[in-house]
Each structure stands twice: as C-alpha cells, then as structure tokens.
PDB file of N, CA and C in Angstrom:
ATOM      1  N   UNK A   1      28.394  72.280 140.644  1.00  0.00           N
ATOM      2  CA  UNK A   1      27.496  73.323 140.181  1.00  0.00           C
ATOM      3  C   UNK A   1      27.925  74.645 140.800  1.00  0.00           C
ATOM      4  N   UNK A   2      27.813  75.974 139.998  1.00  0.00           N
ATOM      5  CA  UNK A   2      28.073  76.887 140.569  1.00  0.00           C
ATOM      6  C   UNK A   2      27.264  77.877 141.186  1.00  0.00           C
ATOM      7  N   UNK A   3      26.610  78.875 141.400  1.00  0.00           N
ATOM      8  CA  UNK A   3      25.812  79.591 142.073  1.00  0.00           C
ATOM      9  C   UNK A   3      24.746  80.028 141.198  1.00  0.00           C
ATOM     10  N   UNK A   4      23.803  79.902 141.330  1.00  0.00           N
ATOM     11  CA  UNK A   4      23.049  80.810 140.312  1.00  0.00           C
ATOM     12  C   UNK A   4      22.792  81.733 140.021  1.00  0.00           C
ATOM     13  N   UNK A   5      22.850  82.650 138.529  1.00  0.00           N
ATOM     14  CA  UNK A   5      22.729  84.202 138.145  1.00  0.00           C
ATOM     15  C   UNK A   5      21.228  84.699 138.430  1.00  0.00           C
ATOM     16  N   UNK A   6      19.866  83.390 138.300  1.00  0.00           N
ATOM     17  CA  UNK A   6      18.694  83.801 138.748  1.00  0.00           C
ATOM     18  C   UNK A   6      18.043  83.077 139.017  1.00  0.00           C
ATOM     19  N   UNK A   7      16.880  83.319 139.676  1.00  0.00           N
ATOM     20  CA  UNK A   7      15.773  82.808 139.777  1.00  0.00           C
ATOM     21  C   UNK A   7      15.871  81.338 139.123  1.00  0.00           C
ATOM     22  N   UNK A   8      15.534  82.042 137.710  1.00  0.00           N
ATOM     23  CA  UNK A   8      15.135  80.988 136.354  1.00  0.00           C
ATOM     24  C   UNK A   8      16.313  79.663 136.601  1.00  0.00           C
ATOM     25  N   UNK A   9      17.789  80.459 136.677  1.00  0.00           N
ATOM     26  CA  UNK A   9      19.088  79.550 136.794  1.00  0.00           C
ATOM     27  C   UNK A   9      18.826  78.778 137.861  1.00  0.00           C
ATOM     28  N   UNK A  10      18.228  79.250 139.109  1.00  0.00           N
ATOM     29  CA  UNK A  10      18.143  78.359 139.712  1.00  0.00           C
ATOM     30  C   UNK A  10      17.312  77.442 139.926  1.00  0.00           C
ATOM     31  N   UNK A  11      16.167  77.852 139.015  1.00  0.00           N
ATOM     32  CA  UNK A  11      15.043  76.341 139.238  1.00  0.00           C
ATOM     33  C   UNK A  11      15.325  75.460 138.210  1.00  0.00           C
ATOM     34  N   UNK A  12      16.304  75.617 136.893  1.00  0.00           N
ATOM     35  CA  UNK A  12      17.199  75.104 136.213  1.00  0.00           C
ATOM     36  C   UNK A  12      17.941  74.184 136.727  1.00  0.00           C
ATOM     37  N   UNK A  13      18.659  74.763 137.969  1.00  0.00           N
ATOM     38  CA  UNK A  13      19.597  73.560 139.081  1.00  0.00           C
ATOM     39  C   UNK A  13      18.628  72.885 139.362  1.00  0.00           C
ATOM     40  N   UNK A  14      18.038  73.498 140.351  1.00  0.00           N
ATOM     41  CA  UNK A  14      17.317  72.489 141.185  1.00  0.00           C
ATOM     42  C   UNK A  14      16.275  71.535 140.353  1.00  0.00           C
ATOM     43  N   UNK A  15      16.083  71.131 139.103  1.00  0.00           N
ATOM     44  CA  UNK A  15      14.790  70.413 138.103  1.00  0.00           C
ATOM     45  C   UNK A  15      16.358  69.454 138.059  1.00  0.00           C
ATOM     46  N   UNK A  16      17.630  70.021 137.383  1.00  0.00           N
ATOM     47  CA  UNK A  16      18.273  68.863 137.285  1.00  0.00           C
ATOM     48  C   UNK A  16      18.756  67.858 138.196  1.00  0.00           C
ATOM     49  N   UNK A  17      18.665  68.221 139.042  1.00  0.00           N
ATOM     50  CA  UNK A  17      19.473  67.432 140.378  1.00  0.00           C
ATOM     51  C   UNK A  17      18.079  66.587 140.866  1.00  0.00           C
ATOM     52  N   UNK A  18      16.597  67.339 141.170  1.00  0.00           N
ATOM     53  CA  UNK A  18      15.851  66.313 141.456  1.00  0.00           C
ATOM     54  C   UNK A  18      15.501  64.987 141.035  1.00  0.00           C
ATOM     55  N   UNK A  19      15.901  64.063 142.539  1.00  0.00           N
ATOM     56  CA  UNK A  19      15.785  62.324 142.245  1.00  0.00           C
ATOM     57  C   UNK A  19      16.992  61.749 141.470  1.00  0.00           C
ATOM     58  N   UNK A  20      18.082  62.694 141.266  1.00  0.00           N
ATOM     59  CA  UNK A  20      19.092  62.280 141.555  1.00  0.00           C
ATOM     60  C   UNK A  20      20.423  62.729 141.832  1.00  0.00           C
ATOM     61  N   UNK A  21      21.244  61.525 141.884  1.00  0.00           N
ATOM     62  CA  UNK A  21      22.488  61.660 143.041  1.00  0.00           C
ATOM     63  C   UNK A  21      23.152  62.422 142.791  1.00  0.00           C
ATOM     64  N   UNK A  22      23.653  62.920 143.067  1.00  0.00           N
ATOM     65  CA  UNK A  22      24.733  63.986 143.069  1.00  0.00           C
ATOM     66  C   UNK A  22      25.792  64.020 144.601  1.00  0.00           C
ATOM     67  N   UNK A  23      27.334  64.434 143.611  1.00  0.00           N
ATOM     68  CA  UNK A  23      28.323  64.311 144.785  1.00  0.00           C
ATOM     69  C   UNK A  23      29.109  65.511 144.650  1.00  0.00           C
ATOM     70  N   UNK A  24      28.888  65.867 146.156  1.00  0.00           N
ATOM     71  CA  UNK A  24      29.697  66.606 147.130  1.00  0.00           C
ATOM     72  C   UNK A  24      30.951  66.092 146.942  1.00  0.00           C
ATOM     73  N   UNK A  25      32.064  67.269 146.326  1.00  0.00           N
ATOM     74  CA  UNK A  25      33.383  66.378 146.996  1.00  0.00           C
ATOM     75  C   UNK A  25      33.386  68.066 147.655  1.00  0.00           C
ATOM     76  N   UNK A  26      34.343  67.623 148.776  1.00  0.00           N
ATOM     77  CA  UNK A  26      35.118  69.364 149.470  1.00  0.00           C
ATOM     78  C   UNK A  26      36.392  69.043 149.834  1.00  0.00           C
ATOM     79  N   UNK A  27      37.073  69.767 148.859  1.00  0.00           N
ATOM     80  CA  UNK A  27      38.730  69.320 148.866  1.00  0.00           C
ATOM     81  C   UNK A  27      39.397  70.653 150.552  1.00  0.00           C
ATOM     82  N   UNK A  28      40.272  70.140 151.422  1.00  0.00           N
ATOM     83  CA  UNK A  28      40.390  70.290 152.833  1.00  0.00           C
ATOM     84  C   UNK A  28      42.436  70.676 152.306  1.00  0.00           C
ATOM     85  N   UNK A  29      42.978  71.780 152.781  1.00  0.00           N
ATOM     86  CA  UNK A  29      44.378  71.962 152.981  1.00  0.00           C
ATOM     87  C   UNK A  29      44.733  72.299 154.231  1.00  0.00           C
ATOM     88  N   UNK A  30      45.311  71.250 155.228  1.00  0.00           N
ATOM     89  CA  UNK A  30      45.904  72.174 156.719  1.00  0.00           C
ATOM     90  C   UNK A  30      47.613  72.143 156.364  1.00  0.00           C
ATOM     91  N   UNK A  31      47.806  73.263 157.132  1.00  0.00           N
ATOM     92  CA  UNK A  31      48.927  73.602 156.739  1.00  0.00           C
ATOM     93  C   UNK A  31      49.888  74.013 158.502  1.00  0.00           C
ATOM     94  N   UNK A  32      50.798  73.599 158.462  1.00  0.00           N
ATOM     95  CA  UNK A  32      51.118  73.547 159.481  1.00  0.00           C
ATOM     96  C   UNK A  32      52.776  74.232 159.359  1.00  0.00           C
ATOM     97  N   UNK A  33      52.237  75.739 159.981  1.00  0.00           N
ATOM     98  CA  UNK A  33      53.377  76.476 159.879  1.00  0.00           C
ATOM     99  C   UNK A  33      55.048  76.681 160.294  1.00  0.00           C
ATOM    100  N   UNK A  34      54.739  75.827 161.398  1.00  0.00           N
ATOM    101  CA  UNK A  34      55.922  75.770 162.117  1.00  0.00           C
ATOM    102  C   UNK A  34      57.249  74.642 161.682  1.00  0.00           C
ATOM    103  N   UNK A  35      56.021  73.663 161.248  1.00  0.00           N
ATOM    104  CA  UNK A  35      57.038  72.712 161.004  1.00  0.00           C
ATOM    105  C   UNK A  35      57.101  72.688 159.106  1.00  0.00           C
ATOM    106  N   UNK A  36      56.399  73.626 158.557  1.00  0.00           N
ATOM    107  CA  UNK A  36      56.661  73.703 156.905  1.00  0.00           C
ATOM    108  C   UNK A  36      55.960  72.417 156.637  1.00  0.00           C
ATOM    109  N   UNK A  37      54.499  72.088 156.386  1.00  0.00           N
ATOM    110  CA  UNK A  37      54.168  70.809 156.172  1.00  0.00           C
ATOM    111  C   UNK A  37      52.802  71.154 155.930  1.00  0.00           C
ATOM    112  N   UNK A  38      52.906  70.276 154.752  1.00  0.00           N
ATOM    113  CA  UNK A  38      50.468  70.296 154.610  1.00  0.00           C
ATOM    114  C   UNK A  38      50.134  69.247 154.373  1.00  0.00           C
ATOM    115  N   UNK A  39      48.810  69.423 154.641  1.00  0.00           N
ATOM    116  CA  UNK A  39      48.059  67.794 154.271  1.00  0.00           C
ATOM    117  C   UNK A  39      46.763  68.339 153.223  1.00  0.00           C
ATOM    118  N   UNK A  40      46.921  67.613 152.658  1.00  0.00           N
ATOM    119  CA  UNK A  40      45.953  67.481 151.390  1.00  0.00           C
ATOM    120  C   UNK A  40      44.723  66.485 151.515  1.00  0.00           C
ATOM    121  N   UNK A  41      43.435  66.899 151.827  1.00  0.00           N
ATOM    122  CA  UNK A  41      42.778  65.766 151.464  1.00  0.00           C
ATOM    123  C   UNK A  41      41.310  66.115 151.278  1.00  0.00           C
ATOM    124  N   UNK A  42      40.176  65.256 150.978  1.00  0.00           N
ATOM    125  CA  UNK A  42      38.654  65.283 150.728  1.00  0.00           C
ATOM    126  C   UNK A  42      38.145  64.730 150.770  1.00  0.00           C
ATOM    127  N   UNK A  43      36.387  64.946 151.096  1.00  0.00           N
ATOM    128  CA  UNK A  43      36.077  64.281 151.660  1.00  0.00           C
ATOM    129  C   UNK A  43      34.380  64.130 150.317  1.00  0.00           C
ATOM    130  N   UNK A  44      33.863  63.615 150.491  1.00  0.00           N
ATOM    131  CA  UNK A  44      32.820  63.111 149.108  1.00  0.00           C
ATOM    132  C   UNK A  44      31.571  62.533 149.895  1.00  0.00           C
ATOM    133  N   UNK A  45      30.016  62.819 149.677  1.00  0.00           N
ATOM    134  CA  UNK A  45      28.958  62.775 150.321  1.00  0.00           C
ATOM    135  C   UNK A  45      28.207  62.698 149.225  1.00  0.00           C
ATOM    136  N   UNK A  46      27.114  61.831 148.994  1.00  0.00           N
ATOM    137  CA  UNK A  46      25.873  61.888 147.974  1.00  0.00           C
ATOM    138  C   UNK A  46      24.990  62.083 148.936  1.00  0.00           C
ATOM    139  N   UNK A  47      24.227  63.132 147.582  1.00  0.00           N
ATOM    140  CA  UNK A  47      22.483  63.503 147.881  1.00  0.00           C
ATOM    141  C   UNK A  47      21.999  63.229 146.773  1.00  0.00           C
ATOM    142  N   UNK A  48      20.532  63.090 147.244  1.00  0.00           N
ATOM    143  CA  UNK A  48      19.494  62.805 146.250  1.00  0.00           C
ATOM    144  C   UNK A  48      18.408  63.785 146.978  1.00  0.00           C
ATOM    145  N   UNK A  49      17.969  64.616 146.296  1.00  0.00           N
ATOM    146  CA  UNK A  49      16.573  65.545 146.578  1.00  0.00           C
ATOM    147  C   UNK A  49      15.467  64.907 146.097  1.00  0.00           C
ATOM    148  N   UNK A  50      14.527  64.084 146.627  1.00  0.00           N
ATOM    149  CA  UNK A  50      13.392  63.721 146.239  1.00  0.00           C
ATOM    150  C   UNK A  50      12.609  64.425 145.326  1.00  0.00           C
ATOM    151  N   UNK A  51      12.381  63.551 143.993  1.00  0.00           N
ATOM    152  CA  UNK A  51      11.151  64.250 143.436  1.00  0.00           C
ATOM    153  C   UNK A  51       9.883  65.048 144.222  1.00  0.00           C
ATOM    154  N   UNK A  52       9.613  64.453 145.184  1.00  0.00           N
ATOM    155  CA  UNK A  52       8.114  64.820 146.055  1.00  0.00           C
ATOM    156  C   UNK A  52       8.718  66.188 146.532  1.00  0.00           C
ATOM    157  N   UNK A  53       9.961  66.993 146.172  1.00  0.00           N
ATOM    158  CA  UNK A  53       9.748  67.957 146.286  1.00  0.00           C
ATOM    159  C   UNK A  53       9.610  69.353 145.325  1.00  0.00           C
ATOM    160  N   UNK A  54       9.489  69.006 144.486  1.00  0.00           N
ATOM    161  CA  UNK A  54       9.104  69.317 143.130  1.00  0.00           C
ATOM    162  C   UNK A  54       8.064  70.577 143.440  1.00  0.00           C
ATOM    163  N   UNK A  55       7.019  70.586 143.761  1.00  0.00           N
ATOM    164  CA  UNK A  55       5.902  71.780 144.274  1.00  0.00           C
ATOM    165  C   UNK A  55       6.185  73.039 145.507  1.00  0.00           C
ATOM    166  N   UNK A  56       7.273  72.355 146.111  1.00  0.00           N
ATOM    167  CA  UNK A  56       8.659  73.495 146.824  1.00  0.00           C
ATOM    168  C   UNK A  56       9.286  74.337 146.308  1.00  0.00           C
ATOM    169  N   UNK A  57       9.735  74.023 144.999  1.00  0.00           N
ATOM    170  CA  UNK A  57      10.455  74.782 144.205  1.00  0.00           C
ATOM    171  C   UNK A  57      10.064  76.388 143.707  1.00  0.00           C
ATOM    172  N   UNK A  58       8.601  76.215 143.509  1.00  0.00           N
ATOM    173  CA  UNK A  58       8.122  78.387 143.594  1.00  0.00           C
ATOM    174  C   UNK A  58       8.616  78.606 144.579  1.00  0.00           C
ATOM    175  N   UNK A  59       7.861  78.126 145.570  1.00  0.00           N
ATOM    176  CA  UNK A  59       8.134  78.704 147.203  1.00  0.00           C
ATOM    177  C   UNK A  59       9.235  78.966 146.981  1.00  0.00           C
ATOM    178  N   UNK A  60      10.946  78.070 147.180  1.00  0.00           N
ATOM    179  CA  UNK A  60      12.003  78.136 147.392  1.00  0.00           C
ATOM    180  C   UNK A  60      12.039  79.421 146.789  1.00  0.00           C
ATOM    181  N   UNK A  61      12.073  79.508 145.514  1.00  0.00           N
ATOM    182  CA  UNK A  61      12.766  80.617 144.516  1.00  0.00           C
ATOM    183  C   UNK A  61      12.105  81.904 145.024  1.00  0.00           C
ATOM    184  N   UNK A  62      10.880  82.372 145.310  1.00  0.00           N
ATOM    185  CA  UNK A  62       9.896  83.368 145.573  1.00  0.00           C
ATOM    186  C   UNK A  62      10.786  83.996 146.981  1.00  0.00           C
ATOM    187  N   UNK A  63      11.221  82.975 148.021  1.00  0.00           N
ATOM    188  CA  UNK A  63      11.571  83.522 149.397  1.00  0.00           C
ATOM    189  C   UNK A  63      13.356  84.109 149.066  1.00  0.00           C
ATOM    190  N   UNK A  64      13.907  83.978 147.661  1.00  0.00           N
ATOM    191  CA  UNK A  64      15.383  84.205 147.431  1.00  0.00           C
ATOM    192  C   UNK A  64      16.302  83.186 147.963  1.00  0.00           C
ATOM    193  N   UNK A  65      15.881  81.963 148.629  1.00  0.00           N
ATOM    194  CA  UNK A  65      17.036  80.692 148.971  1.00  0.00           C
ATOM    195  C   UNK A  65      17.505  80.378 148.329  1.00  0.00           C
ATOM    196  N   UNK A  66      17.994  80.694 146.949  1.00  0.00           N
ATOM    197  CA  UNK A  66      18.508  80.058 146.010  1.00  0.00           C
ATOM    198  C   UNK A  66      20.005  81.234 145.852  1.00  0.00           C
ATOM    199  N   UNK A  67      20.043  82.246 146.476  1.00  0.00           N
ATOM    200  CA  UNK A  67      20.806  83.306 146.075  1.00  0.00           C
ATOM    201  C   UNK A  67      22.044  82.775 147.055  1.00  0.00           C
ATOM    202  N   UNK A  68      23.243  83.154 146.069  1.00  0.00           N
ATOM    203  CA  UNK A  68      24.662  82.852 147.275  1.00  0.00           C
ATOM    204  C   UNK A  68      24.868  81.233 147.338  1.00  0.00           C
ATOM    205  N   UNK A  69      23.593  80.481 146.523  1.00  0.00           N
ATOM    206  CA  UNK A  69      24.145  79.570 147.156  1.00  0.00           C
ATOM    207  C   UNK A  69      24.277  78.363 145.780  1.00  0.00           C
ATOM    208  N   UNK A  70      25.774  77.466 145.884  1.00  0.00           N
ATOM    209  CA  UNK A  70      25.970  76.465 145.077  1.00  0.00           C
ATOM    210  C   UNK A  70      24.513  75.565 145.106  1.00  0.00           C
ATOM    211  N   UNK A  71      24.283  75.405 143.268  1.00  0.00           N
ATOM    212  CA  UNK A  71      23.436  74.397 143.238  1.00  0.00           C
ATOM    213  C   UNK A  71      21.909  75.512 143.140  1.00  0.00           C
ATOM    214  N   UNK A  72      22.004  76.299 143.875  1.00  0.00           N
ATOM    215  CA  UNK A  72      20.195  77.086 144.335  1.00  0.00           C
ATOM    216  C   UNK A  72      19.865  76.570 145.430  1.00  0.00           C
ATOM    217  N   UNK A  73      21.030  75.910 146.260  1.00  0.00           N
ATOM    218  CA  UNK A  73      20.486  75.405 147.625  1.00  0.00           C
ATOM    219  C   UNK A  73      21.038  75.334 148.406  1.00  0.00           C
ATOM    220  N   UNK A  74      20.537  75.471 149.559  1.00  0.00           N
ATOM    221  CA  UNK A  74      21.592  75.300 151.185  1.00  0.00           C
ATOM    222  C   UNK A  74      20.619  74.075 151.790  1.00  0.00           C
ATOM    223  N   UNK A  75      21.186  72.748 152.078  1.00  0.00           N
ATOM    224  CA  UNK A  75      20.886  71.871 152.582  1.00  0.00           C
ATOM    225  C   UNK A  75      20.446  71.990 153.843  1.00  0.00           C
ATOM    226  N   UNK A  76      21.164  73.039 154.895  1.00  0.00           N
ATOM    227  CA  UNK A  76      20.009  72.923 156.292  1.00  0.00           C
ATOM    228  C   UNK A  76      19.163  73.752 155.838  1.00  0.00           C
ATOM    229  N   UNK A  77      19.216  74.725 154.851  1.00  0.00           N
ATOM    230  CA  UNK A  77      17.608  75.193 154.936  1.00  0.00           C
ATOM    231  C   UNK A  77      16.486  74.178 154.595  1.00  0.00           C
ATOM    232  N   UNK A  78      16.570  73.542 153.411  1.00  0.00           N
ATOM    233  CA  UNK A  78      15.609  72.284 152.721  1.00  0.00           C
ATOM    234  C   UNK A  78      15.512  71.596 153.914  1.00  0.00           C
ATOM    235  N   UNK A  79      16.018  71.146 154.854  1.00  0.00           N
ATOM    236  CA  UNK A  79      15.992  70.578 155.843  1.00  0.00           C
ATOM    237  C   UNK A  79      14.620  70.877 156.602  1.00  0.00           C
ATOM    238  N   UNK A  80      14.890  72.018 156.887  1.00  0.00           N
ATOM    239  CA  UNK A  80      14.193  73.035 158.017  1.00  0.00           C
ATOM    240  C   UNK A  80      12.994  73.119 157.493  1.00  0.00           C
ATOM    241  N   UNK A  81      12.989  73.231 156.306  1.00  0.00           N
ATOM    242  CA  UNK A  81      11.822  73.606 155.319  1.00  0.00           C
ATOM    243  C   UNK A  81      11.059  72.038 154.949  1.00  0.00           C
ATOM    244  N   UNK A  82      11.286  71.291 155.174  1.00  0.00           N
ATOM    245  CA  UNK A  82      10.937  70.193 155.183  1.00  0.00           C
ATOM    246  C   UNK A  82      11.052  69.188 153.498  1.00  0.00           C
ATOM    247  N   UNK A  83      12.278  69.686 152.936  1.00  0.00           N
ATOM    248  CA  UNK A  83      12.125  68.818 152.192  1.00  0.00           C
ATOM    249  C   UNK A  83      13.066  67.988 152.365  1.00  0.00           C
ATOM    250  N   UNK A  84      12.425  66.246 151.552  1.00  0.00           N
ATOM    251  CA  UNK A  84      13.176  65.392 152.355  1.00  0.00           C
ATOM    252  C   UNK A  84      14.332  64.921 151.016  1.00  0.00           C
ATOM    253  N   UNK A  85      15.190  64.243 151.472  1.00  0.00           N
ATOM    254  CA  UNK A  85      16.597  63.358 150.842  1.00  0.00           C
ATOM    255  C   UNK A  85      17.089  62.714 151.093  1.00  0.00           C
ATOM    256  N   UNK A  86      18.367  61.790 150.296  1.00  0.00           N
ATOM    257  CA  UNK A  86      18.779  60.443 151.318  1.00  0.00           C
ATOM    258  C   UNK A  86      20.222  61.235 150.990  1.00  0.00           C
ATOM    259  N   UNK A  87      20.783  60.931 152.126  1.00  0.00           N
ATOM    260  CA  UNK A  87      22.833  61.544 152.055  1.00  0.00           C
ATOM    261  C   UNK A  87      23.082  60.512 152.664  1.00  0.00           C
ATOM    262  N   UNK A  88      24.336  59.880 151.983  1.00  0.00           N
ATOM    263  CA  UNK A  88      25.587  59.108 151.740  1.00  0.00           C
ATOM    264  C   UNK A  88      26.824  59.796 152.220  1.00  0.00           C
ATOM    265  N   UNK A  89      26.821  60.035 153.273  1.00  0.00           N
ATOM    266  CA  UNK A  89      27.761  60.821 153.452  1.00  0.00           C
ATOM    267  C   UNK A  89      27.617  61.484 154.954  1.00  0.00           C
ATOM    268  N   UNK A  90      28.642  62.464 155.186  1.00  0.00           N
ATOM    269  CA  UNK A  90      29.004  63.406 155.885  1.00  0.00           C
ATOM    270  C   UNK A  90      27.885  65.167 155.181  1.00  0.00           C
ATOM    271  N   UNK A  91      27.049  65.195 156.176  1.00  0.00           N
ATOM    272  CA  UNK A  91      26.177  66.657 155.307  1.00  0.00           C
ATOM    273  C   UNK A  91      27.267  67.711 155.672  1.00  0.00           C
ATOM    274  N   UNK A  92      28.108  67.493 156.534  1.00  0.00           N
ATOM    275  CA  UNK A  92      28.879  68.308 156.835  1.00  0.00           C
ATOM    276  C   UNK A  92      29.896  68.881 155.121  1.00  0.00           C
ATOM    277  N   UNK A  93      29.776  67.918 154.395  1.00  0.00           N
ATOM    278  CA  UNK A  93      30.666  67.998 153.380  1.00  0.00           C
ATOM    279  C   UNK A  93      29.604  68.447 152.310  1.00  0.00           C
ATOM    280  N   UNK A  94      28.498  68.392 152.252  1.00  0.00           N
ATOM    281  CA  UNK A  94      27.350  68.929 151.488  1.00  0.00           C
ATOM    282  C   UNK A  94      27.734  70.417 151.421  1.00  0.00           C
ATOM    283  N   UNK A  95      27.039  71.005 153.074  1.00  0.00           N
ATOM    284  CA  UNK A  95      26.961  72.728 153.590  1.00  0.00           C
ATOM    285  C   UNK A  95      28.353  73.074 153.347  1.00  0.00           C
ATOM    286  N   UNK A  96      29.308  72.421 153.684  1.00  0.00           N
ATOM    287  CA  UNK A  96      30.535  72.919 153.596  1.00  0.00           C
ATOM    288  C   UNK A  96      32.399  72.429 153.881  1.00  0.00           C
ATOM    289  N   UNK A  97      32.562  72.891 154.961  1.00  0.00           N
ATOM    290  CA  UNK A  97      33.496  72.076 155.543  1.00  0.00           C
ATOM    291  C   UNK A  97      33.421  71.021 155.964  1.00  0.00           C
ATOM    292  N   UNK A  98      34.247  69.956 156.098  1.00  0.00           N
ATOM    293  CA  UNK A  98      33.684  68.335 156.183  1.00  0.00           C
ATOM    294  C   UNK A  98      34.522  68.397 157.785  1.00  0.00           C
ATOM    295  N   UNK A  99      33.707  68.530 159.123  1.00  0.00           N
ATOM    296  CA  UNK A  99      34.110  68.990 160.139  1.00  0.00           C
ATOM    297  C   UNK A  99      34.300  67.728 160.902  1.00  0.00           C
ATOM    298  N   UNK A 100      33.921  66.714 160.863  1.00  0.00           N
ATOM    299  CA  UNK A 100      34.290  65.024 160.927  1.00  0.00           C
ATOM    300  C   UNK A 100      35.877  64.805 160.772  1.00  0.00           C
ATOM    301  N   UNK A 101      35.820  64.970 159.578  1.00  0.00           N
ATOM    302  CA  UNK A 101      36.789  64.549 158.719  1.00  0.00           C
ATOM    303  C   UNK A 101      38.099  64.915 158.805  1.00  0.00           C
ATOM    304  N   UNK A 102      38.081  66.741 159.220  1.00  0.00           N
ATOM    305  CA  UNK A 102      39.147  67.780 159.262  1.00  0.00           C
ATOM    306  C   UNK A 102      39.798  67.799 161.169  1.00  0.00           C
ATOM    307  N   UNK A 103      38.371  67.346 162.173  1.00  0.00           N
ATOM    308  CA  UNK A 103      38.782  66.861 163.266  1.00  0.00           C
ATOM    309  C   UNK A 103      39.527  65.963 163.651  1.00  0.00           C
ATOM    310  N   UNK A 104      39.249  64.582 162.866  1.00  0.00           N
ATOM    311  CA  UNK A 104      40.550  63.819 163.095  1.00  0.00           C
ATOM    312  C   UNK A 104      41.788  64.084 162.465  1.00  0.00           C
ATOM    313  N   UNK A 105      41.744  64.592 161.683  1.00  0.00           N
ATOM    314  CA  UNK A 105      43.045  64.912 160.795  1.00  0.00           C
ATOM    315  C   UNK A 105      43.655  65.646 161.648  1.00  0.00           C
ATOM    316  N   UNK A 106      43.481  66.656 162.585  1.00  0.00           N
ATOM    317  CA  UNK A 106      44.065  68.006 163.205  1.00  0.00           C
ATOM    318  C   UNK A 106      44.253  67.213 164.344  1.00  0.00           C
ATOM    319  N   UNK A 107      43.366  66.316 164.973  1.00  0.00           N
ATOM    320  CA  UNK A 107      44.007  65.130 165.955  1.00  0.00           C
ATOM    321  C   UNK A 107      44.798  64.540 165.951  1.00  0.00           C
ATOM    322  N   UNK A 108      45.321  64.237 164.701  1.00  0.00           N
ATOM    323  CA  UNK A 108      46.107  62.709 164.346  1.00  0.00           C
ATOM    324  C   UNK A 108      47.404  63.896 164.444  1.00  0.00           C
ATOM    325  N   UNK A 109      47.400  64.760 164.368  1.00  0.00           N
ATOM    326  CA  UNK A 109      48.082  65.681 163.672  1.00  0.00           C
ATOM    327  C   UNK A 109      49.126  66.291 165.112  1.00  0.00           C
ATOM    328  N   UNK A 110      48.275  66.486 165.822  1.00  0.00           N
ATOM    329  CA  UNK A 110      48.633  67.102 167.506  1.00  0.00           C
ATOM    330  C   UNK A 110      48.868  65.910 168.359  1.00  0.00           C
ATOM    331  N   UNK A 111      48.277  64.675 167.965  1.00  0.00           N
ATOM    332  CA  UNK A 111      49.099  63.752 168.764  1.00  0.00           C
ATOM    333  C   UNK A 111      50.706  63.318 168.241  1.00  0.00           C
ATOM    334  N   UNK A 112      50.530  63.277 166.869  1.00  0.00           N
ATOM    335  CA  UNK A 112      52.160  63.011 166.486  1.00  0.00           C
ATOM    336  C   UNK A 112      52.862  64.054 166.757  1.00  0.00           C
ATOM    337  N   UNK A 113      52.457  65.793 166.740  1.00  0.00           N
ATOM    338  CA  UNK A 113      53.529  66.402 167.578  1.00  0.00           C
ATOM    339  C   UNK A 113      53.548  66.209 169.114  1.00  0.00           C
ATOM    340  N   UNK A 114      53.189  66.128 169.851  1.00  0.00           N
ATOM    341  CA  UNK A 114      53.238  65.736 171.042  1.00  0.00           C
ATOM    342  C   UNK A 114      54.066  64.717 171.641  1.00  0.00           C
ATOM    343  N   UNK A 115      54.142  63.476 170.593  1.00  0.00           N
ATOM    344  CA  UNK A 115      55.198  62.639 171.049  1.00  0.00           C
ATOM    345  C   UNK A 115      56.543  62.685 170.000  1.00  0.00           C
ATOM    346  N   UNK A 116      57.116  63.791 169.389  1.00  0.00           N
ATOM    347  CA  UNK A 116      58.092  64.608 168.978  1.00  0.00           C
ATOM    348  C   UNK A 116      58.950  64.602 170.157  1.00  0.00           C
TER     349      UNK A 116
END
C-alpha cells in the first residue's frame, strides 16, 4: 500500500486491511565497498489490525496519523494508542528496517572478513 492523498484515502486503507492479514515484505541491500560485493535480501512479517478497532479510526484520521505514512498507519503509534493486533513476524519489518535481520547479516559479514 502506498501513502495516502487523504483523510478519506486513508480510512479507505485502514477499513481494508481491518481483521485482516496483511504482509510486510522490506527488501534490505548491504553493500560492501571495499571488497565490490552486495547482499540482497528480505525480510516478511504479518499483521492483522483487529476489527475492535474500528471506532479508532475518526480519532486516528482527526489527530493527522495517517499522513506520511504507508497504509494510513505507523504501527508504534496504534501501539501506543492502544490498538490491538497479532504480528507474525519481526515489527521491526512492519515500521521499517528489519533490524534483527540486517544485524546478523552485517555479523556474518565482519566475521568472514576477519578471518580473511
């Protein structure tokens, strides 16, 4: 999903996605300059936004949380704000960078140069 143009667009997102799944993929490139080399990879997380939050949705739109952001939503805000969901996943790969995922990689990555 892409960002929403309004309001309206975004309670549009957010009616379709409620109660069900939807997947996060966040595609990850490190690139490693010295030695001319990248790694390619991604990482994939399901959410589900509970119907029971359905009566959130003025609120949300009224306070502008829906602006800037994929979907009409930023997951630690709904968080904060108390609405609830089930994730399958890394939320890290929801909000954004999948910081799990990109840590071991940059590990795996500095131990094989090291024993170079």
């Amino acid at each position: 999903m892409g960002k929403p143009q309004s309001a309206s667009d975004a309670r549009s997102m957010l009616l379709e996605v409620l109660g069900r799944p939807v997947q996060a993929v966040t595609g990850v490139c490190i690139v490693d300059l010295v030695e001319r080399r990248r790694e390619l990879f991604s990482e994939s997380s399901t959410l589900v936004l509970h119907e029971a939050n359905r009566p959130r949705i003025d609120e949300h739109l009224a306070r502008g949380d829906w602006e800037g952001r994929a979907g009409g939503f930023n997951l630690e805000e709904l968080g904060a704000r108390g609405w609830t969901y089930d994730l399958d996943g890394d939320a890290d790969c929801v909000v954004g960078l999948p910081m799990r995922a990109l840590a071991t990689r940059l590990k795996a990555t500095i131990e094989g140069c090291a024993g170079d």
